[in-house]
C-alpha atoms as a PDB file:
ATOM      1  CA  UNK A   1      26.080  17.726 -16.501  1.00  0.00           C
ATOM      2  CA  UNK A   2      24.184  19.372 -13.203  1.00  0.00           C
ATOM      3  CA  UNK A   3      20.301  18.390 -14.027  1.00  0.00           C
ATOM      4  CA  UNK A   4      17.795  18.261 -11.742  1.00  0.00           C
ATOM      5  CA  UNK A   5      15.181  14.782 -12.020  1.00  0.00           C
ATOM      6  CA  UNK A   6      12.247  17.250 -12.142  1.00  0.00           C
ATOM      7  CA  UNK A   7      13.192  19.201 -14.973  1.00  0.00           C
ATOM      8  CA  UNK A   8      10.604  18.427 -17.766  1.00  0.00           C
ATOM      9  CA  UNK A   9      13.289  18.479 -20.367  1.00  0.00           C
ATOM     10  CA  UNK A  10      15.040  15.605 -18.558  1.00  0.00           C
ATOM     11  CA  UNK A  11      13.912  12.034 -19.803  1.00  0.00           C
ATOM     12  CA  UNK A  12      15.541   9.347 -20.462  1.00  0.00           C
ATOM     13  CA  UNK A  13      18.786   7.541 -19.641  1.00  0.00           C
ATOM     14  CA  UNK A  14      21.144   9.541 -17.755  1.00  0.00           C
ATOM     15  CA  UNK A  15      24.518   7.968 -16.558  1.00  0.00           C
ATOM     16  CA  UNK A  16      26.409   9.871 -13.418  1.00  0.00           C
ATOM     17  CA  UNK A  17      28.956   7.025 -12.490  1.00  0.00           C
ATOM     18  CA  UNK A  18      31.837   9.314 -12.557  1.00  0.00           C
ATOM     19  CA  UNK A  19      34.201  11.247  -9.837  1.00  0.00           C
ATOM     20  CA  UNK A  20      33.578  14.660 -11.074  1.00  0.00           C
ATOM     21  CA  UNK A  21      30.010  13.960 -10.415  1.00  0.00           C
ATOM     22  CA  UNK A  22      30.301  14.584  -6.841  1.00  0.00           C
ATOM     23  CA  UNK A  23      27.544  17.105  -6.813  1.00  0.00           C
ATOM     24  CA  UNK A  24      25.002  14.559  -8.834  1.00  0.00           C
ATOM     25  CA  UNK A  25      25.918  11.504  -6.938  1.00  0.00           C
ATOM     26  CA  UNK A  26      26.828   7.480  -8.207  1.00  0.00           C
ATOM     27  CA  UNK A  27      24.243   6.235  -9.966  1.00  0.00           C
ATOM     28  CA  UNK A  28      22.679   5.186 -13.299  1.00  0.00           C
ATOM     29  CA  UNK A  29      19.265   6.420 -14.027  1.00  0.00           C
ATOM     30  CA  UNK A  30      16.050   5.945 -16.063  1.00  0.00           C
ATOM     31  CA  UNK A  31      13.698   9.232 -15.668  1.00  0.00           C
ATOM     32  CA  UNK A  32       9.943   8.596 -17.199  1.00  0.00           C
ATOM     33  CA  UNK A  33       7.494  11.064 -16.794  1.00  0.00           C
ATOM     34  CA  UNK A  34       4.353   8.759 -16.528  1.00  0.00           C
ATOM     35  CA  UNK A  35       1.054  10.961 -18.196  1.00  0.00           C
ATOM     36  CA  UNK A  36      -0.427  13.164 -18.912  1.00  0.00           C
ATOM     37  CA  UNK A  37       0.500  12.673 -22.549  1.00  0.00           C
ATOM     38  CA  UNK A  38       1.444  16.504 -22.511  1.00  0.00           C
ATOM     39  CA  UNK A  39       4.410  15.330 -20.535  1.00  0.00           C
ATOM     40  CA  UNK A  40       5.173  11.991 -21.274  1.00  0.00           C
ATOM     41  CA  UNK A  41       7.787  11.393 -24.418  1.00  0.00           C
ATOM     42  CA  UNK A  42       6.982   7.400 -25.011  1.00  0.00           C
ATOM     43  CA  UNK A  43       9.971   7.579 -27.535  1.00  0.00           C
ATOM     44  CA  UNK A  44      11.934   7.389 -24.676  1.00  0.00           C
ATOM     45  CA  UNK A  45      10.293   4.253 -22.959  1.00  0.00           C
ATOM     46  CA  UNK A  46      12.278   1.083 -23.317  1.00  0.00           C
ATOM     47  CA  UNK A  47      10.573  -0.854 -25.976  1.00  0.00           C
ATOM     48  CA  UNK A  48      11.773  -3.890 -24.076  1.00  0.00           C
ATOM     49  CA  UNK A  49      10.137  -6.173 -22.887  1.00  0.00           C
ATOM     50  CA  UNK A  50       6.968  -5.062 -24.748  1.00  0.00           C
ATOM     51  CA  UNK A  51       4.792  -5.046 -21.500  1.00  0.00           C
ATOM     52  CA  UNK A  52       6.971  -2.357 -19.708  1.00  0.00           C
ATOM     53  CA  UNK A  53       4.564   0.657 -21.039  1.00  0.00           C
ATOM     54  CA  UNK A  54       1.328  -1.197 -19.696  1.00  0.00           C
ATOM     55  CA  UNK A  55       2.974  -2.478 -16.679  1.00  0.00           C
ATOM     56  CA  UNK A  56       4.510   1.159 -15.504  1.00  0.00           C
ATOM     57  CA  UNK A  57       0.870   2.254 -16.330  1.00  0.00           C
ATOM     58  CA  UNK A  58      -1.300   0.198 -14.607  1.00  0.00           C
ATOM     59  CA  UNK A  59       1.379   0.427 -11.288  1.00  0.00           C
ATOM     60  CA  UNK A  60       1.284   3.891 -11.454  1.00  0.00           C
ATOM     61  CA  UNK A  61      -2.634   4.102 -11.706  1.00  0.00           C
ATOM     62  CA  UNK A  62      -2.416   2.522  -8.055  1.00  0.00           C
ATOM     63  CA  UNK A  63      -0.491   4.498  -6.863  1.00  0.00           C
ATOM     64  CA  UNK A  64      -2.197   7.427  -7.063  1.00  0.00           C
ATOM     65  CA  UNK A  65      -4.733   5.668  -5.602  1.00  0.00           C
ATOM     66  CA  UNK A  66      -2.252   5.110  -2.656  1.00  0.00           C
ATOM     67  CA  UNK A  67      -1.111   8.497  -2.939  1.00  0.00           C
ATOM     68  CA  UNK A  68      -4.581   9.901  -3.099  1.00  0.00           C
ATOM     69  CA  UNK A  69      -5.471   7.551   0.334  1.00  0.00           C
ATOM     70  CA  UNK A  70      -2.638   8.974   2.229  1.00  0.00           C
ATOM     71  CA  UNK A  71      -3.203  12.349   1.365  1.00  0.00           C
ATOM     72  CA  UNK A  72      -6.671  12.110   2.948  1.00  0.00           C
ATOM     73  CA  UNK A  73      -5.540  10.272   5.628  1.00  0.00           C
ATOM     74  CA  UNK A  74      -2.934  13.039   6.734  1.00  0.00           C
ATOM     75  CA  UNK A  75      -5.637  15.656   6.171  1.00  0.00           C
ATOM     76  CA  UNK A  76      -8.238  14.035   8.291  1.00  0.00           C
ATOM     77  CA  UNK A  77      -5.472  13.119  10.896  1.00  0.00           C
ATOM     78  CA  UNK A  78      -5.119  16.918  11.697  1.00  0.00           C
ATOM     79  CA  UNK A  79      -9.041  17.368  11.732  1.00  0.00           C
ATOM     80  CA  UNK A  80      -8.785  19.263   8.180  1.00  0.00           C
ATOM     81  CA  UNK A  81     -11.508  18.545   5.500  1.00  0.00           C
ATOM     82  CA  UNK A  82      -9.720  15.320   3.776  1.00  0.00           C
ATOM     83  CA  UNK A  83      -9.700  16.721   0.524  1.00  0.00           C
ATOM     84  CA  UNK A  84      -7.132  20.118   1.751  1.00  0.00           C
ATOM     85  CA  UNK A  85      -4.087  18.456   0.797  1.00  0.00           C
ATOM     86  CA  UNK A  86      -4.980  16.686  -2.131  1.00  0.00           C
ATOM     87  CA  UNK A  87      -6.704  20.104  -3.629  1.00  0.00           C
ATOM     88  CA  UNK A  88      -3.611  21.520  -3.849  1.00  0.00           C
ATOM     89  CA  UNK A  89      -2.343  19.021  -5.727  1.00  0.00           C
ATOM     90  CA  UNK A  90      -4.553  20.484  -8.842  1.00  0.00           C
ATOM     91  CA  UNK A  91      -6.312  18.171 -11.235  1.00  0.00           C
ATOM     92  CA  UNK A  92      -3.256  17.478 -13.296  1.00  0.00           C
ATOM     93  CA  UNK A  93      -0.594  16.493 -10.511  1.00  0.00           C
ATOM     94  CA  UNK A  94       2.537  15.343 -11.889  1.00  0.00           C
ATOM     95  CA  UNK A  95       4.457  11.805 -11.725  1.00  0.00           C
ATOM     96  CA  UNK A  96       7.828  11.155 -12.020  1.00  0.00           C
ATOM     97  CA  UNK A  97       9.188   7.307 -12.002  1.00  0.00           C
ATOM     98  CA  UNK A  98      12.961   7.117 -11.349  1.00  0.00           C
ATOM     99  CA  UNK A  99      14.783   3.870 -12.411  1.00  0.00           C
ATOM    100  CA  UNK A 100      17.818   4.125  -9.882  1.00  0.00           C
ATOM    101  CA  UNK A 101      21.056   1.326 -10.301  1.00  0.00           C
ATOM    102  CA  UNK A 102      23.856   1.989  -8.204  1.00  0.00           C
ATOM    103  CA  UNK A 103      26.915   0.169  -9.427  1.00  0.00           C
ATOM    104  CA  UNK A 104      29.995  -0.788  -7.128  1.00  0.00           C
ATOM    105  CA  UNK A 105      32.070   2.364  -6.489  1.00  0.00           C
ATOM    106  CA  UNK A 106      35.303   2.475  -6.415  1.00  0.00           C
ATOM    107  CA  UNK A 107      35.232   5.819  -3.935  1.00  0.00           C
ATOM    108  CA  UNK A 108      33.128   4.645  -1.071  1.00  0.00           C
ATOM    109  CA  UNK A 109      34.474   7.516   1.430  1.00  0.00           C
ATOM    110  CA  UNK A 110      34.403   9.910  -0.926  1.00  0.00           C
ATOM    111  CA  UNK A 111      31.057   9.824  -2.985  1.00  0.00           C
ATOM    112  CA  UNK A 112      27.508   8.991  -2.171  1.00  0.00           C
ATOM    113  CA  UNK A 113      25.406   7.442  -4.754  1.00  0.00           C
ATOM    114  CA  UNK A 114      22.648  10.004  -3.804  1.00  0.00           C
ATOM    115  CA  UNK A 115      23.642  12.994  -2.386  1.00  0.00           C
ATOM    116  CA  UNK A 116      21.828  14.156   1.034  1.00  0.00           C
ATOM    117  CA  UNK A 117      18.604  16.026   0.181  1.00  0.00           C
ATOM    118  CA  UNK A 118      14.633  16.352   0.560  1.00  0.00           C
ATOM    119  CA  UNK A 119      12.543  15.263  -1.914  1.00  0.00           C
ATOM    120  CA  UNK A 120      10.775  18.209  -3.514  1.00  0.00           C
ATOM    121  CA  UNK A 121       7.422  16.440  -4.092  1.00  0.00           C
ATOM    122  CA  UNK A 122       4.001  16.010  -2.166  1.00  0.00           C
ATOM    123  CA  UNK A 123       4.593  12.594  -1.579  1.00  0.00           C
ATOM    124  CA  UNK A 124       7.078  10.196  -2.496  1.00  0.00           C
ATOM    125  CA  UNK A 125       6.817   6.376  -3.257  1.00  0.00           C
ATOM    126  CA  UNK A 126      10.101   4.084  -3.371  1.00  0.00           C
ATOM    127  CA  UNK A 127      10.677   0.601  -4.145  1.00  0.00           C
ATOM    128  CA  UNK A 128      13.802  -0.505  -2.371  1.00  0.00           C
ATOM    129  CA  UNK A 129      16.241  -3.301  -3.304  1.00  0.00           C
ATOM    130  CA  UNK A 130      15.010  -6.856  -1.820  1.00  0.00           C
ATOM    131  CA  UNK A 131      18.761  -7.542  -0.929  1.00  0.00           C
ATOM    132  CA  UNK A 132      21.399  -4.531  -0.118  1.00  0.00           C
ATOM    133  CA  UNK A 133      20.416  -2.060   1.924  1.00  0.00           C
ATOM    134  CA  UNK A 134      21.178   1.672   0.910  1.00  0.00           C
ATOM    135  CA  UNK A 135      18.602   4.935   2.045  1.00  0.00           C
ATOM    136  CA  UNK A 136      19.462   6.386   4.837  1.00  0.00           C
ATOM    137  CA  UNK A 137      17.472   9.305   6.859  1.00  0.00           C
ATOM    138  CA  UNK A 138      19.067  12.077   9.031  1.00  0.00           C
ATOM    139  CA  UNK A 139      17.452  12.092  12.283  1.00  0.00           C
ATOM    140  CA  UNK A 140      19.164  14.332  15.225  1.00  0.00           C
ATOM    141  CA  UNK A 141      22.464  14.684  13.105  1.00  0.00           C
ATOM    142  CA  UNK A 142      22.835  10.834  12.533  1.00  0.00           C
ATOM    143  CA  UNK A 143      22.197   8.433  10.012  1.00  0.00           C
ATOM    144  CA  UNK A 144      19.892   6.111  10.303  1.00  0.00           C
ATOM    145  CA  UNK A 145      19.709   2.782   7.292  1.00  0.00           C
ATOM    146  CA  UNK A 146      16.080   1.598   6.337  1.00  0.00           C
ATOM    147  CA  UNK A 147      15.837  -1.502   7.084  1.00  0.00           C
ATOM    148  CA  UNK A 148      15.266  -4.130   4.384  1.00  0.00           C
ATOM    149  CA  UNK A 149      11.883  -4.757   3.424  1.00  0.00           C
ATOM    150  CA  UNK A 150      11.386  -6.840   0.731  1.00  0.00           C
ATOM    151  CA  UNK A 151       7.382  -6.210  -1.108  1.00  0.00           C
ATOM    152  CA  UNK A 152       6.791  -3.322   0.688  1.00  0.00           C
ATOM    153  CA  UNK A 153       6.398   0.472   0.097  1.00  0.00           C
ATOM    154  CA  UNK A 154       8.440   3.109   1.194  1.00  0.00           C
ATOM    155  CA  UNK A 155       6.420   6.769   1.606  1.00  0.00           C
ATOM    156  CA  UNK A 156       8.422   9.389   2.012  1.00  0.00           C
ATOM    157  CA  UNK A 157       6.751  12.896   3.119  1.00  0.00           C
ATOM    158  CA  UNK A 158       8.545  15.927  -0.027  1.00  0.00           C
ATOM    159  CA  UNK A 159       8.950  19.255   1.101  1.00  0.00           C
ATOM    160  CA  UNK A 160       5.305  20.490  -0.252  1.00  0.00           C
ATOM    161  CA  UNK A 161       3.147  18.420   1.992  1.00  0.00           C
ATOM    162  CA  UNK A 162       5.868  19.976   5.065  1.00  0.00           C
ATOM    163  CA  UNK A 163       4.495  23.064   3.596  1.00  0.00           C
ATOM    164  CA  UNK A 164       1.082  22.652   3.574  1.00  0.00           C
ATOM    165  CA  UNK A 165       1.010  20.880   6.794  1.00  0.00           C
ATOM    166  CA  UNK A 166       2.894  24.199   8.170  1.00  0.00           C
ATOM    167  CA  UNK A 167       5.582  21.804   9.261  1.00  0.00           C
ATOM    168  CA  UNK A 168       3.711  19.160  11.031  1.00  0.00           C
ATOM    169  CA  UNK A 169       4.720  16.640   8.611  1.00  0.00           C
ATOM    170  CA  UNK A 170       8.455  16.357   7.798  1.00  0.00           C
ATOM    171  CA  UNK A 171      10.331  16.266   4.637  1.00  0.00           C
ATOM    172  CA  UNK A 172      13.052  13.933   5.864  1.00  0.00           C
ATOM    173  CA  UNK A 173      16.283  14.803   4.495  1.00  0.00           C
ATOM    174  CA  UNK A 174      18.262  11.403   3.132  1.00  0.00           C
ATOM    175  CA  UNK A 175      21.066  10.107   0.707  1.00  0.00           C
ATOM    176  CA  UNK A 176      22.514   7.006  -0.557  1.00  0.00           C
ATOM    177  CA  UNK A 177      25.816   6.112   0.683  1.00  0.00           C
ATOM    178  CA  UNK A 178      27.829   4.013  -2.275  1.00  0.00           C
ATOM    179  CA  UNK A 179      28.789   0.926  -1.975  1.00  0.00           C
ATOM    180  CA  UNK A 180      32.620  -0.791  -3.481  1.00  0.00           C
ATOM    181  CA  UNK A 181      30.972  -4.390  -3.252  1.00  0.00           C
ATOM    182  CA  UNK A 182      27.886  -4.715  -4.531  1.00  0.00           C
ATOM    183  CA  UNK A 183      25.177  -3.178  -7.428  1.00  0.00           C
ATOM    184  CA  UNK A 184      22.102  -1.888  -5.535  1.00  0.00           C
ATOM    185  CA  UNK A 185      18.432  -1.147  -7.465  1.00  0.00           C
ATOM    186  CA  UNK A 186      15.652   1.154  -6.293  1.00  0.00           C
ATOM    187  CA  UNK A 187      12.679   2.455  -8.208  1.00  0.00           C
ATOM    188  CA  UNK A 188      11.008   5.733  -6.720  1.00  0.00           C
ATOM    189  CA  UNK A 189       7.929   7.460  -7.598  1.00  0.00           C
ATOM    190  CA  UNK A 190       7.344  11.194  -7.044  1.00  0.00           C
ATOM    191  CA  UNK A 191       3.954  13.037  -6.696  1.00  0.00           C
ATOM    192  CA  UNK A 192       3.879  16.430  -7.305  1.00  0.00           C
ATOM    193  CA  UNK A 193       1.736  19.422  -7.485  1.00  0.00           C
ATOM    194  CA  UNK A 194       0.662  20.607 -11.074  1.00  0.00           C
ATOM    195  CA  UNK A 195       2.960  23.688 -10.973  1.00  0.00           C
ATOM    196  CA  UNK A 196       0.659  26.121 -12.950  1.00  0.00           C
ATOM    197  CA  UNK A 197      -2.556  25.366 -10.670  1.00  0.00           C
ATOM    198  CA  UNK A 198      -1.540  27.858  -7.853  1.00  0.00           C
ATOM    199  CA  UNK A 199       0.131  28.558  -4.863  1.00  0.00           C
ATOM    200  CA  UNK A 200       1.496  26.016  -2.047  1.00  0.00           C
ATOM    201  CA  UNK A 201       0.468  27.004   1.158  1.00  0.00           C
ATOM    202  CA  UNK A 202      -0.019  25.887   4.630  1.00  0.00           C
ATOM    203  CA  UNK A 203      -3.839  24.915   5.539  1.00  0.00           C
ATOM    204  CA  UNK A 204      -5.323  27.820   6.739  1.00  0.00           C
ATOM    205  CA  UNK A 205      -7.194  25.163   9.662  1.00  0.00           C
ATOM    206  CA  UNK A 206      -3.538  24.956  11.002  1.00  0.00           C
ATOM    207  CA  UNK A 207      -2.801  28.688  11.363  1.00  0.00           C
ATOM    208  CA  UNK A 208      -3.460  30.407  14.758  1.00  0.00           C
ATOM    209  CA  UNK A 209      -2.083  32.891  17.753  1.00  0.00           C
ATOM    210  CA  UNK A 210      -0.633  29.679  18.984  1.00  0.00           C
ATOM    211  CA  UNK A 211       0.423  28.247  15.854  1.00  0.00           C
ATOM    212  CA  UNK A 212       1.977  30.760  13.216  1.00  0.00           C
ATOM    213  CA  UNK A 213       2.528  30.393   9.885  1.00  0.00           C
ATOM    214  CA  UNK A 214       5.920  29.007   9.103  1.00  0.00           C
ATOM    215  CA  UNK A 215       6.408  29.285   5.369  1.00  0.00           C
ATOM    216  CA  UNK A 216       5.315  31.613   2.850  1.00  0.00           C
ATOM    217  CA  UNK A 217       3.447  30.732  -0.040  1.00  0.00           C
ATOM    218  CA  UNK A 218       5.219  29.657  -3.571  1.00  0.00           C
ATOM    219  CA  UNK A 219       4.368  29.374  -6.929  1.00  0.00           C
ATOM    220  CA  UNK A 220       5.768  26.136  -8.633  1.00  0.00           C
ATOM    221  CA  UNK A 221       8.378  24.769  -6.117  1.00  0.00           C
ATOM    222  CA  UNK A 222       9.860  22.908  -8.519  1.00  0.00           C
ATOM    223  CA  UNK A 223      11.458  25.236  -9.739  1.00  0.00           C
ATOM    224  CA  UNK A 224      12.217  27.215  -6.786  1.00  0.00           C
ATOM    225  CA  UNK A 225      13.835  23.563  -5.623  1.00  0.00           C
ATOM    226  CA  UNK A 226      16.136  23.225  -9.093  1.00  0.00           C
ATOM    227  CA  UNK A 227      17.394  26.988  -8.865  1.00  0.00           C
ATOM    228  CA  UNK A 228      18.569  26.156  -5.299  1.00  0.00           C
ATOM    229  CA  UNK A 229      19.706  22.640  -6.054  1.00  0.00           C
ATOM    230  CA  UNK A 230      21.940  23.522  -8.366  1.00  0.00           C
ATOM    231  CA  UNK A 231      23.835  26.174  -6.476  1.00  0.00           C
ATOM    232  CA  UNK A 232      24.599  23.330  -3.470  1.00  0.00           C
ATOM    233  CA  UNK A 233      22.042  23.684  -1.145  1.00  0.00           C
ATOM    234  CA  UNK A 234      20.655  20.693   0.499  1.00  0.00           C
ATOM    235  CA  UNK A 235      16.941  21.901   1.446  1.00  0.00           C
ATOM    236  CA  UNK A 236      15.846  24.459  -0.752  1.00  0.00           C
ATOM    237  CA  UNK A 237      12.393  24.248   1.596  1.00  0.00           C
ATOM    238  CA  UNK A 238      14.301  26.372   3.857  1.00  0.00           C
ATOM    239  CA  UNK A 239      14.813  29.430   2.121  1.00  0.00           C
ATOM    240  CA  UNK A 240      10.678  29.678   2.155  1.00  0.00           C
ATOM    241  CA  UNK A 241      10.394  29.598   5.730  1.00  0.00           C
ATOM    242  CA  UNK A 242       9.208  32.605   7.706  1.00  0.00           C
END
């Protein structure tokens, strides 16, 4: 079962601790697509315990306050008008929560939990386990663990802010090694563009003669990202760029 965790027709419980899910990775999951209604299917949502729905909710509601904050933040840190990221984002900007257990594995060498990748959203949010650590970021062909950090945030840069930041802001790629000891948790949180509002596109403030354009402009990445993902390749960002 090769599914991608931004396909709207994926929600639910989905189970990948198994060895011919090499490609997937090790890991229980819980995919809820947090509203708009149109996307949401509450049937879904764990009915237990009966404050989950207004708890996910109300979290989430921060968040894109957070996400919103950030987004002007970066936009103003490059002297752009602080709404040019966040514009992109349309008026109806999707939200997927991922529920993430990792249970022992008995392959350690020969699986990862999470496969190495970029995240294909604007901006991601993740929750890390207060106890084991787990995410890992390439930097200069090495791997590098996040530290633990018990209460706070994780923000993780997708490939459609790299985009419209013409590259200036990174879509890290990262994984989750498994682990034949102990159970790890994680809850992430992924912002991304509404894909009917229009194209993604790097800021036209951050083109020049010294400064070319480095990708070309797409029309919902999401599913340029699954159509890539699913043939293997680790950044599907890469195909776009000029």
């Amino acid at each position: 079962m090769n599914t991608s965790f931004l396909d709207e027709a994926l929600e639910g419980y989905v189970c990948n601790t198994h060895k011919d899910y090499q490609t997937i990775g090790w890991t229980e999951r819980l995919y809820l697509h947090v509203p708009p209604e149109s996307i949401s299917n509450f049937q879904k949502w764990p009915q237990k315990p009966e404050n989950f729905r207004r708890v996910l909710l109300e979290y989430t509601e921060k968040l894109r306050v957070l996400n919103e904050i950030i987004l002007k933040a970066m936009a103003k840190s490059l002297n752009l008008d602080e709404n040019c990221f966040l514009h992109q984002f349309g008026g109806n900007q999707r939200l997927l929560s991922t529920f993430n257990f990792y249970p022992p594995c008995p392959w350690p060498d020969v699986l990862d939990a999470n496969k190495p990748h970029s995240d294909p959203s604007g901006i991601t949010f993740i929750l890390q386990d207060d106890e084991v650590e787990g995410l890992q970021v390439l930097k200069k062909n090495q791997w590098h663990t996040t530290p633990l950090a018990p209460d706070a945030i994780v923000v993780n840069v997708g490939d459609q802010v790299e985009i419209m930041s013409n590259g200036i802001f990174k879509s890290p790629i990262h994984r989750v090694p498994t682990n034949n000891k102990r159970e790890r948790i994680s809850l992430a949180f992924f912002f991304c563009p509404e894909p009917s509002f229009g194209e993604i596109k790097p800021a036209e403030g951050l083109i020049d003669e010294k400064n070319p354009r480095l990708y070309k402009n797409v029309i919902d990445y999401l599913r340029h990202f699954r159509e890539n993902i699913q043939h293997g390749i680790t950044r599907p960002l890469d195909a776009l760029k000029i």
